[in-house]
Protein backbone atom coordinates (compact mmCIF):
# COMPACT_ATOMS: atom_id res chain seq x y z
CA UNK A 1 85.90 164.28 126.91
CA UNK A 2 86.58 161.81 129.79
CA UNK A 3 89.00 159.15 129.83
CA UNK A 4 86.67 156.24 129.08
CA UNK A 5 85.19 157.98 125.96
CA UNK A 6 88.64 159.00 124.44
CA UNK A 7 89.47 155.38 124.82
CA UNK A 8 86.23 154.42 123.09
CA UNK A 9 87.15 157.01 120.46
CA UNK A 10 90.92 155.65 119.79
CA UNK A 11 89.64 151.55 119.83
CA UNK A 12 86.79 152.43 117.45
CA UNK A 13 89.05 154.24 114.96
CA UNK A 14 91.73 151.27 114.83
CA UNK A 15 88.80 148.83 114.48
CA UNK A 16 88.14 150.86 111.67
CA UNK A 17 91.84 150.91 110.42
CA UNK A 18 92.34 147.15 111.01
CA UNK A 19 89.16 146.25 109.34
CA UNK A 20 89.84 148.78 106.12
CA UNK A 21 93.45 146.47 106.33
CA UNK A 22 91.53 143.32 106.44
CA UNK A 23 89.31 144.00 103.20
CA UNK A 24 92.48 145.09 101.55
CA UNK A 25 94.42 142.08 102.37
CA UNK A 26 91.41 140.11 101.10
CA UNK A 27 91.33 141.75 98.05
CA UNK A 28 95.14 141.13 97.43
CA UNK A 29 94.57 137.40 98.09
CA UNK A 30 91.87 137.34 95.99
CA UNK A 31 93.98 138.90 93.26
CA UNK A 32 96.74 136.77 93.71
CA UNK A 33 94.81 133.88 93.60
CA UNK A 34 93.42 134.79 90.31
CA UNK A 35 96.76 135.59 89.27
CA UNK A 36 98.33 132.49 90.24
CA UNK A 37 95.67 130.86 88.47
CA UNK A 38 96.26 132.32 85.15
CA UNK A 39 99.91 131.67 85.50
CA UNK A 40 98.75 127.65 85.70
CA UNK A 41 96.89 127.80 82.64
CA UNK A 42 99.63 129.65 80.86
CA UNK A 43 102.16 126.95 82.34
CA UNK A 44 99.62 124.40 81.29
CA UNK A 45 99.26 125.31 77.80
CA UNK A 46 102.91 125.82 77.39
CA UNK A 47 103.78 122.38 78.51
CA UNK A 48 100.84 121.41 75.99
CA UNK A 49 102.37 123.04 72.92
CA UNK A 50 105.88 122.11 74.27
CA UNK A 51 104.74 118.59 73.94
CA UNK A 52 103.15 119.06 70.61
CA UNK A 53 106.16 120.77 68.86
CA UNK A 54 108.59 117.38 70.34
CA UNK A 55 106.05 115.19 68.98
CA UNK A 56 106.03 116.93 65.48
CA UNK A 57 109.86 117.25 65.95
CA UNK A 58 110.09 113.64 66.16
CA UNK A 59 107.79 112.84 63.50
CA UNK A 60 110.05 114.73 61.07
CA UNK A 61 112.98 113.29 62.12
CA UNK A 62 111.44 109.41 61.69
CA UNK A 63 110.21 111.10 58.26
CA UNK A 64 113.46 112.33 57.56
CA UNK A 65 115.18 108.94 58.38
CA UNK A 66 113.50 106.73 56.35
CA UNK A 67 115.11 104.93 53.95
């Protein structure tokens, strides 16, 4: 094996190692952006249902009030 081909041989195997990293990385953003997107809805529907439980809270309280 000369020179030229053992450099060949160690460039191809890292382009093989950095795109195997690449994919991976893609598939953690991917995740994460799923992720980050079910944490949204979750802090959208709590904010929702926080909103819902003030309004009912205040409701009772105007019940509660009257004379």
């Amino acid at each position: 094996m000369n020179r030229s081909s053992l450099a060949f041989d160690i460039f191809y195997s890292c382009r093989i190692t950095l795109q195997q990293i690449v994919g991976f990385a893609q598939g953690q953003h991917q995740e994460l952006m799923a992720q980050q997107e079910q944490l949204l809805q979750a802090h959208d529907r709590l904010a929702s249902n926080s909103k819902s439980m003030l309004e009912a809270q205040v409701s009772l309280f105007h019940n509660l009030i009257k004379p």
